[in-house]
Protein backbone atom coordinates (compact mmCIF):
# COMPACT_ATOMS: atom_id res chain seq x y z
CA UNK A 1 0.00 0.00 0.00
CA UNK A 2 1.30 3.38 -0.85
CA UNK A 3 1.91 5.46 2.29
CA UNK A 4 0.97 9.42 1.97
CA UNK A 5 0.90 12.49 4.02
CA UNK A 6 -0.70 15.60 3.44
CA UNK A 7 2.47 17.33 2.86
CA UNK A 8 3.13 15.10 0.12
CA UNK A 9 -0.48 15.30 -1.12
CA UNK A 10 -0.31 19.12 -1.36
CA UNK A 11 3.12 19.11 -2.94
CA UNK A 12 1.49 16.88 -5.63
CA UNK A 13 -1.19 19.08 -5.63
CA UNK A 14 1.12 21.95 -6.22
CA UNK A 15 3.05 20.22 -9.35
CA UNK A 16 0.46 19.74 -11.13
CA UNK A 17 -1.72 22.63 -10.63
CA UNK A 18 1.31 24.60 -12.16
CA UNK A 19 2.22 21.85 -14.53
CA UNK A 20 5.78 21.63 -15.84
CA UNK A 21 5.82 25.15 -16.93
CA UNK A 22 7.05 26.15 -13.24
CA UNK A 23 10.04 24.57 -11.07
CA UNK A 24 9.40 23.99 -6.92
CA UNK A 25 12.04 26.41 -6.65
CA UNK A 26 9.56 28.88 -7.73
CA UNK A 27 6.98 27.29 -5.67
CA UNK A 28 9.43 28.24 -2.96
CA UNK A 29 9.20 25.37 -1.06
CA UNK A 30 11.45 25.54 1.18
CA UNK A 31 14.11 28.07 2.39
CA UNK A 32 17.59 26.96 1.74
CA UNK A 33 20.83 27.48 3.62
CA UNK A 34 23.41 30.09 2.24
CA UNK A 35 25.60 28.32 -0.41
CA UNK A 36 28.57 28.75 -2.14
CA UNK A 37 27.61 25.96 -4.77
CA UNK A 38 26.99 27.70 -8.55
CA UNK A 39 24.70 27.65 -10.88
CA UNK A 40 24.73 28.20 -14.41
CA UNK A 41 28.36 26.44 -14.81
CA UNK A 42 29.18 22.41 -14.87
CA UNK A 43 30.64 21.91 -12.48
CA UNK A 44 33.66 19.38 -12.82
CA UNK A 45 35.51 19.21 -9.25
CA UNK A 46 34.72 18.96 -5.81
CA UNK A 47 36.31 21.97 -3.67
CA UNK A 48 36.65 19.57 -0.10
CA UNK A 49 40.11 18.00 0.34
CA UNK A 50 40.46 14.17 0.89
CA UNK A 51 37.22 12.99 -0.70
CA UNK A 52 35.92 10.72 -3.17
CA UNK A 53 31.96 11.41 -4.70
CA UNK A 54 31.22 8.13 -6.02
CA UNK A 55 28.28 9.05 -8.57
CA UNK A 56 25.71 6.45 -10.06
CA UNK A 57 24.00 7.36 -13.14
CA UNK A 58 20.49 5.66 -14.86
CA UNK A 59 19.63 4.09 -12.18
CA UNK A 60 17.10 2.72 -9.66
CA UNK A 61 17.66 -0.84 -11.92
CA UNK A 62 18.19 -4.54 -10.33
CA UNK A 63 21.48 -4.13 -9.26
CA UNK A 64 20.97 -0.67 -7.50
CA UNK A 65 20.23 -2.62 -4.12
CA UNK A 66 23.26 -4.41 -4.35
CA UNK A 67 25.84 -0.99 -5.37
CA UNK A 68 23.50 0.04 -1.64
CA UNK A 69 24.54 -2.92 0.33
CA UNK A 70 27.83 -3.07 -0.60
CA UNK A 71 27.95 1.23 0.33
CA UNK A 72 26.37 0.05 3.90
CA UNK A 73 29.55 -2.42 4.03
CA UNK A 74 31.88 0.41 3.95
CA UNK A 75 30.11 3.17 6.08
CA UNK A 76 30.61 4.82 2.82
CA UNK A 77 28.28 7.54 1.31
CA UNK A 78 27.40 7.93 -2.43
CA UNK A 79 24.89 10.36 -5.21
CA UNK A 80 22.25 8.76 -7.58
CA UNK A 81 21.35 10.51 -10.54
CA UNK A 82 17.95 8.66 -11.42
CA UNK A 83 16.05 8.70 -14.58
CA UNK A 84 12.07 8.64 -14.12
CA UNK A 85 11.21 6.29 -16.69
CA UNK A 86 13.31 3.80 -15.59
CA UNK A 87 13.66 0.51 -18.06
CA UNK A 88 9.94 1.52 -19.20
CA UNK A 89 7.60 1.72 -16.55
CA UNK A 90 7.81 4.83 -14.12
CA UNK A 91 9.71 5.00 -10.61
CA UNK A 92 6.63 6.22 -9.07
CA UNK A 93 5.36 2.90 -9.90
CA UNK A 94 4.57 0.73 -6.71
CA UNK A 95 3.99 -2.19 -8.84
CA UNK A 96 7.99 -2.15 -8.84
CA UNK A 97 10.86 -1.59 -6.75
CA UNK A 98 12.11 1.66 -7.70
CA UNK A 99 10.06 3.62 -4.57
CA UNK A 100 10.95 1.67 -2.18
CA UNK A 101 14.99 1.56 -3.51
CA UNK A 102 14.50 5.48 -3.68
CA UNK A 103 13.30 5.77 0.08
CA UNK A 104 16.56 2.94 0.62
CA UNK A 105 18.48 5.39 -0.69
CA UNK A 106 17.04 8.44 0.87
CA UNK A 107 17.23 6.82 4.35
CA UNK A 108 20.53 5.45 4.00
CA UNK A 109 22.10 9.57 3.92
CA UNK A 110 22.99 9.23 0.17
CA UNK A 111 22.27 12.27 -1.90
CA UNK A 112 19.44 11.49 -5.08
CA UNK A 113 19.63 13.89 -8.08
CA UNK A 114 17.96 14.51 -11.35
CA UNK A 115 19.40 12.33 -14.51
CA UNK A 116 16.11 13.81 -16.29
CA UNK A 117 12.60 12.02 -16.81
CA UNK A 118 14.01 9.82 -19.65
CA UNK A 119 17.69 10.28 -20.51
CA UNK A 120 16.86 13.49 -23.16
CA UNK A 121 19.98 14.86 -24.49
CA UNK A 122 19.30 18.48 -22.78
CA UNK A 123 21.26 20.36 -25.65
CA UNK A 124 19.77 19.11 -28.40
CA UNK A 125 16.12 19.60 -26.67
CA UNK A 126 13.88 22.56 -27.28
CA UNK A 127 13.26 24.43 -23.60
CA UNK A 128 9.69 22.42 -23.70
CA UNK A 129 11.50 19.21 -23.83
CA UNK A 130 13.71 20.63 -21.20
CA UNK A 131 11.11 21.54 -18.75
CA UNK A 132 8.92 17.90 -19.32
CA UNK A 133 12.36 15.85 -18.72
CA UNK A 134 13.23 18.04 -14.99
CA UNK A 135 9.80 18.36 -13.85
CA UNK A 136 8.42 15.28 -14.53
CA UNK A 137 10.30 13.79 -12.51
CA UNK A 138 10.27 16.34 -9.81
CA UNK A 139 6.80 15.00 -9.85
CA UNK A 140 7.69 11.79 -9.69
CA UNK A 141 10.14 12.09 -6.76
CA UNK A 142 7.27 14.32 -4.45
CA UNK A 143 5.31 11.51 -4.84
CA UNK A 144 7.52 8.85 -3.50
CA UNK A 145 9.84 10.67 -0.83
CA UNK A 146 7.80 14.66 -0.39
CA UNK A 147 11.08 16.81 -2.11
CA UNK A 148 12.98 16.89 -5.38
CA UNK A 149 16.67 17.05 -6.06
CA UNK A 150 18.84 20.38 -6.86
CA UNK A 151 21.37 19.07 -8.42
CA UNK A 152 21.35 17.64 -11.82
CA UNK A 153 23.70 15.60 -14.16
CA UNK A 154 22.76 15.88 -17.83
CA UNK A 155 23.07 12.65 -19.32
CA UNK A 156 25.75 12.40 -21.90
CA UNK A 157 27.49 14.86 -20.04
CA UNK A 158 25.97 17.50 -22.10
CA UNK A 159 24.40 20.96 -21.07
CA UNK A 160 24.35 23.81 -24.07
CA UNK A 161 24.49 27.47 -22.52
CA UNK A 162 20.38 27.73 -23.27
CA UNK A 163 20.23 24.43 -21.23
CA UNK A 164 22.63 26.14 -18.37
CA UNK A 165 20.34 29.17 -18.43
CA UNK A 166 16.98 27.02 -18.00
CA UNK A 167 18.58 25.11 -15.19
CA UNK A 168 19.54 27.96 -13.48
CA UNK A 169 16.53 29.47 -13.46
CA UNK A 170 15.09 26.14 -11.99
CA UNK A 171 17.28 26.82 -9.19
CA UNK A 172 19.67 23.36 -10.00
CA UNK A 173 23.11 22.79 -9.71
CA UNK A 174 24.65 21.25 -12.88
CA UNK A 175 27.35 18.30 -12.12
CA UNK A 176 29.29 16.19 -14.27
CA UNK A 177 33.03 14.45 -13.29
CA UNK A 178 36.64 14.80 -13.44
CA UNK A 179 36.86 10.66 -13.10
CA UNK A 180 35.35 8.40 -15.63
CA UNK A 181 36.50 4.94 -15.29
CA UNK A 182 34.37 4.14 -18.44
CA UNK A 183 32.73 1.27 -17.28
CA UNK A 184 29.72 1.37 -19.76
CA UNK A 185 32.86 0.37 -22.44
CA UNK A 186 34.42 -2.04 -20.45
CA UNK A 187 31.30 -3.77 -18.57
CA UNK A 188 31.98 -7.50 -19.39
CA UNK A 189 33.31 -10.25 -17.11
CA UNK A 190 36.68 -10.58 -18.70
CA UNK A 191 36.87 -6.53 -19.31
CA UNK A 192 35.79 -4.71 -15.69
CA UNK A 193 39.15 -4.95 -14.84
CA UNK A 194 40.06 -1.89 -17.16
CA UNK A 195 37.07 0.60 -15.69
CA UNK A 196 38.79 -0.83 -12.18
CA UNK A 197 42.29 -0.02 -13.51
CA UNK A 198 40.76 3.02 -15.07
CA UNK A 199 39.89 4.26 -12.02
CA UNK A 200 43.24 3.44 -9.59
CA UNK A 201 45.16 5.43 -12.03
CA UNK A 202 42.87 8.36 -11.76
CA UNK A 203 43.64 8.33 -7.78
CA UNK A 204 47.33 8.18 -8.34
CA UNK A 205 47.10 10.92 -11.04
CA UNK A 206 45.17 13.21 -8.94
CA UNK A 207 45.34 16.12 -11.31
CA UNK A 208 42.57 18.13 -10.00
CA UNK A 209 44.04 17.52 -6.58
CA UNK A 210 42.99 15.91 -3.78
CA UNK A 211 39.14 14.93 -4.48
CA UNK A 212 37.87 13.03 -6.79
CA UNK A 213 34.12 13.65 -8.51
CA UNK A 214 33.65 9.98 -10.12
CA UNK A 215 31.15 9.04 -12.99
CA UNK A 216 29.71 5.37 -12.97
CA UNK A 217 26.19 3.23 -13.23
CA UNK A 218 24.40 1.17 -11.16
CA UNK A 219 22.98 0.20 -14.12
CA UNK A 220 25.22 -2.42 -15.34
CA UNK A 221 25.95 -5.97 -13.65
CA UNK A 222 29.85 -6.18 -13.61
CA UNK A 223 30.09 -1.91 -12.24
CA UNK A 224 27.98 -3.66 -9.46
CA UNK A 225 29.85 -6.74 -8.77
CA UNK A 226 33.40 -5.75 -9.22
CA UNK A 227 34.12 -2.21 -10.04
CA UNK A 228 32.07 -0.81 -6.65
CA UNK A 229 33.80 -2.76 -4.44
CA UNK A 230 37.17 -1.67 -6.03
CA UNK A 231 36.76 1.93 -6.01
CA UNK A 232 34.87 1.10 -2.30
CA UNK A 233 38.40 -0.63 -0.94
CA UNK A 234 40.78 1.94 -2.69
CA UNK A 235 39.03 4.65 -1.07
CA UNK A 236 39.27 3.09 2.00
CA UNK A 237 42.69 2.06 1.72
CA UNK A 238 44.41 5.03 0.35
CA UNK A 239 43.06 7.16 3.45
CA UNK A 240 40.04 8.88 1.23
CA UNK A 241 36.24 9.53 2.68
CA UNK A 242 33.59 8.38 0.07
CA UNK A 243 30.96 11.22 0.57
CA UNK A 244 27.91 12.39 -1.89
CA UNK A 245 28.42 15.20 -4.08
CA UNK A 246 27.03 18.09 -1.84
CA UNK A 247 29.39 17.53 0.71
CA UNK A 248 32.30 17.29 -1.68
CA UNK A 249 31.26 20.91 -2.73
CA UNK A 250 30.51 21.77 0.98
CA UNK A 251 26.91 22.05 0.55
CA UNK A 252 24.79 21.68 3.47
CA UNK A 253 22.50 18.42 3.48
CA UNK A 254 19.28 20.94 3.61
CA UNK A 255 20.34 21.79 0.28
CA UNK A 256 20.13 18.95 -1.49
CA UNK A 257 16.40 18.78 -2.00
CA UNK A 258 13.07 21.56 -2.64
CA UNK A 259 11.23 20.10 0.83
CA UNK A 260 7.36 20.43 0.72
């Protein structure tokens, strides 16, 4: 049965009264905490020393649970940037397990973000386009956990300056990676171990100093099974904290999220 609270039911209420033509940062939701986070830029780097923001794109999926239990292992923190329509059928489905992996997620301390409805290339979309693919699932999260992410990754890395603009106006913070282990090329049994190597060298590079804002996906079987508990150990054992992306950048927690 789904559980709901009135502030949850008005929120709803409130999306789609105003339909996708207005953010909830407009709504004004919530007030947030001074931050020094920017909009209107990608940004690339996280600005705290000694950390490593493991990031998991396309997710909720099957092995999303897993990537979480293996996190718990570790007492390590990590970011989800979820798409809506997730492997065709909605994450506000309750039919599925996407809602209750979100509120998994949620309750766990890691940070959720937008990865848009469907995995639209925001450059190439007109600003209608744009608005359907972050407020739908704004919607979408409301409904399952009562608040909706401020910070976005836009999938294939890409964000035009009209798509910056749009964004910024929404009130999000744009986020992409300076760490790409490339595990959607090398996600086969006899190839992980390149992502894994990928990703070592990356730490012993360290050219953007001493953080680390990593791109993978909980999406794929062999990023579950072998590359997460690699980067998960070489955190560990090289002395680095594995936080979400808003503490990386220093942002308070109460950030994170429009709150009905």
């Amino acid at each position: 049965m789904i559980a709901t609270n009135l502030p949850v039911l008005l929120s709803i209420g409130l999306l789609l009264s105003r339909g996708y033509g207005a953010p909830a940062s407009v709504a004004n939701l919530t007030t947030r905490a001074q931050t020094t986070v920017p909009r209107g830029v990608i940004i690339e780097h996280c600005t705290v020393p000694g950390v490593v923001a493991l990031t998991f794109d396309d997710g909720p999926f099957v092995y999303t649970s897993h990537v979480l239990d293996l996190l718990d292992e570790y007492g390590a923190k990590a970011t989800f940037f979820i798409n809506g329509e997730n492997w065709s059928r909605g994450i506000s489905d309750f039919s599925t397990p996407w809602p209750e992996i979100l509120r998994r997620m949620d309750g766990a301390g890691h940070q959720i973000g937008s990865h848009t409805w469907s995995h639209a290339d925001l450059s190439a979309a007109d600003s209608h386009t744009r608005q359907f693919q972050i407020y739908e699932l704004e919607r979408a999260l409301f409904y399952i956990l009562g608040k909706a992410p401020t910070y976005l990754r836009p999938p294939y890395g890409s964000c035009s300056w009209d798509c910056l603009y749009e964004t910024q106006q929404m009130g999000y913070h744009v986020v992409n990676f300076d760490v790409d282990p490339k595990d959607y090329l090398h996600n086969e049994a006899g190839d992980i171990a390149a992502a894994m190597e990928n990703f070592s060298r990356a730490l012993d590079a360290r050219l953007w100093g001493d953080s680390f804002l990593v791109l993978s996906h909980d999406s794929l079987l062999h990023t579950s099974e072998s590359l997460v508990p690699h980067m998960l150990s070489e955190i560990q054992h090289r002395g680095y904290r594995a936080v979400t992306v808003g503490e990386c950048l220093g942002d308070p927690p109460e950030n994170w999220y429009w709150h009905a």
